[in-house]
C-alpha atoms as a PDB file:
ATOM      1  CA  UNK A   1     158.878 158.741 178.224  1.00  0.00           C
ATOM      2  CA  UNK A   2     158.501 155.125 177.353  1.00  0.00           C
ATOM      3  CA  UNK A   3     155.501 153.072 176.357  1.00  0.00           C
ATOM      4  CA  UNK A   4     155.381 149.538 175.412  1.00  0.00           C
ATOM      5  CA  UNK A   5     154.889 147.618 172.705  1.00  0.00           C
ATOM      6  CA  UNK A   6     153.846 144.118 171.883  1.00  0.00           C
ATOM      7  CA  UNK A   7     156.510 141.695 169.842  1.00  0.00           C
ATOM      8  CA  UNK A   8     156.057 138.113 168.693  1.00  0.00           C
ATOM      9  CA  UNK A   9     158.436 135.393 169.774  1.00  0.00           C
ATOM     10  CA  UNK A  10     158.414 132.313 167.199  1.00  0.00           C
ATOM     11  CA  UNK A  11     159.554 129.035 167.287  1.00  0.00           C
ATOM     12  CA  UNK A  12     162.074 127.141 164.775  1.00  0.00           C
ATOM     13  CA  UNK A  13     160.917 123.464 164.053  1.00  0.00           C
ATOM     14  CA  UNK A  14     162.820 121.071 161.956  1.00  0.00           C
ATOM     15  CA  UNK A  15     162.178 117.864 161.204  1.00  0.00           C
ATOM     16  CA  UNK A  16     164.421 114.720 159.540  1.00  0.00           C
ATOM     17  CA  UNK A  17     164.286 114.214 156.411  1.00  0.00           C
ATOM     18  CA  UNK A  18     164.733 110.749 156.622  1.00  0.00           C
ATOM     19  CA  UNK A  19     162.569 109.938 160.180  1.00  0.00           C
ATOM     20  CA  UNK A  20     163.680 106.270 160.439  1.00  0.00           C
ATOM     21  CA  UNK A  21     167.054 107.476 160.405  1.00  0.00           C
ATOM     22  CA  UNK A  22     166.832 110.371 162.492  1.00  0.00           C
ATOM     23  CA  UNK A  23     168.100 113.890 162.304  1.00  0.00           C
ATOM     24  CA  UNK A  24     171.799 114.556 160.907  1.00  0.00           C
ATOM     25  CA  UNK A  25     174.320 116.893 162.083  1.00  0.00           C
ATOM     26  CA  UNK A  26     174.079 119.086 159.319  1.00  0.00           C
ATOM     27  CA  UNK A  27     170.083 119.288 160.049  1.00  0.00           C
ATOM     28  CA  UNK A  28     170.897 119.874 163.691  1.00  0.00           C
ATOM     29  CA  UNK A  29     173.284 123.028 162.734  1.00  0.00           C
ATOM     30  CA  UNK A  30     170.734 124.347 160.261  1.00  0.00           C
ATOM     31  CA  UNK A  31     167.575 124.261 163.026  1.00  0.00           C
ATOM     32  CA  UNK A  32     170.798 126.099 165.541  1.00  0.00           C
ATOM     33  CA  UNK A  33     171.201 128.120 163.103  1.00  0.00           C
ATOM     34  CA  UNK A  34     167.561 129.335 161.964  1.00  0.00           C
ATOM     35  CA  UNK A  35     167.194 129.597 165.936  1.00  0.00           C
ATOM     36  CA  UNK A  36     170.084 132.522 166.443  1.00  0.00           C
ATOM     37  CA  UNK A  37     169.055 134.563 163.389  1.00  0.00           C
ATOM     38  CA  UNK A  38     165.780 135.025 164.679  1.00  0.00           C
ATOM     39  CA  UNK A  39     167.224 135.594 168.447  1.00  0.00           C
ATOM     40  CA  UNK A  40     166.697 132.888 170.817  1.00  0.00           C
ATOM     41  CA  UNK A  41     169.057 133.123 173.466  1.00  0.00           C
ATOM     42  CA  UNK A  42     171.005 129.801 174.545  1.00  0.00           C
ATOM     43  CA  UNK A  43     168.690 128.783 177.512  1.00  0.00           C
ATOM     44  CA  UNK A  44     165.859 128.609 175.111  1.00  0.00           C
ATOM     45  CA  UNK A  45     163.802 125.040 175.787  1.00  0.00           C
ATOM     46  CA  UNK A  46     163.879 122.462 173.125  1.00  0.00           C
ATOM     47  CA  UNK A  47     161.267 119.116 172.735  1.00  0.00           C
ATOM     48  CA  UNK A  48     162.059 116.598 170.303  1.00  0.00           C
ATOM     49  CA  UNK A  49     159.730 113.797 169.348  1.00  0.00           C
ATOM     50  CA  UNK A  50     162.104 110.660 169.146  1.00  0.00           C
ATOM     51  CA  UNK A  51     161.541 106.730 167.254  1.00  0.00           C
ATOM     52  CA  UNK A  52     161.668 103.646 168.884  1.00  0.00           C
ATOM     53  CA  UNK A  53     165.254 103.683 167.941  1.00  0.00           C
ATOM     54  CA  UNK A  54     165.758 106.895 169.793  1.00  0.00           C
ATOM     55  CA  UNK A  55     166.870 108.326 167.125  1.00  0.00           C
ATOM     56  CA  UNK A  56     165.659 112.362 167.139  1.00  0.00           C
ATOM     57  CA  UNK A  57     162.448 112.675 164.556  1.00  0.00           C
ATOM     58  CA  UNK A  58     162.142 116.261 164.739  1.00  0.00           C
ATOM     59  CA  UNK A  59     162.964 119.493 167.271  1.00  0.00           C
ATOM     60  CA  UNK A  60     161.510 122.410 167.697  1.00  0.00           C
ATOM     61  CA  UNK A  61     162.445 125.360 170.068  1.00  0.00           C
ATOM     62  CA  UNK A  62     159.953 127.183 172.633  1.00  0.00           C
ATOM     63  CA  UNK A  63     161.266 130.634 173.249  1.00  0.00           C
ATOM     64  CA  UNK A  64     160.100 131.865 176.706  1.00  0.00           C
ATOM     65  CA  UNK A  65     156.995 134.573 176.215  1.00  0.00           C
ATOM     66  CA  UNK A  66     158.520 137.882 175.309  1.00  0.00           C
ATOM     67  CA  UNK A  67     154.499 139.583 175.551  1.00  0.00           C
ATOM     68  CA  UNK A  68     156.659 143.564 175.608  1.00  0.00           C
ATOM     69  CA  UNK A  69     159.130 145.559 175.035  1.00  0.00           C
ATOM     70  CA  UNK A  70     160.604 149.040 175.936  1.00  0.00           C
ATOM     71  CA  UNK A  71     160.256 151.740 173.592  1.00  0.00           C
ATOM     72  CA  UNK A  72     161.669 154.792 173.779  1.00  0.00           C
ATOM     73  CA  UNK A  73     159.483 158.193 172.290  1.00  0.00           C
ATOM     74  CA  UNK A  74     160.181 161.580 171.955  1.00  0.00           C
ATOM     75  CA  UNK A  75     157.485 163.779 173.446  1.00  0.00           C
END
């Protein structure tokens, strides 16, 4: 028998360290990064707020609601 059980899904945000400059590579791989070890799959949305020089101020990820999950008990 199976029952389910509620998870949480949470969202990575990073931000620039420098905003007038605008997010690096290396901060770009790190927020990738933080985002796979806790499980988001590729098609997981992204917003980023950007300057007036379009440079990329921060990003953040929105998994899609994960509200339950299968588990499996021995009765």
């Amino acid at each position: 028998m199976s029952a389910s059980k509620p998870i949480a899904t949470f969202g990575v945000t990073r931000d620039a360290a420098d905003p007038k400059a605008g997010l690096t590579l290396d901060e770009l791989g790190a927020f990738v990064q933080a985002c796979h070890r806790l499980g988001h799959p590729g098609d997981t949305p992204i917003r980023i707020t950007i300057g007036w020089a379009s440079q990329i101020k921060s990003i953040r990820s929105h998994p899609r609601p994960v509200t339950t999950v299968e588990a499996d008990h021995d009765g």
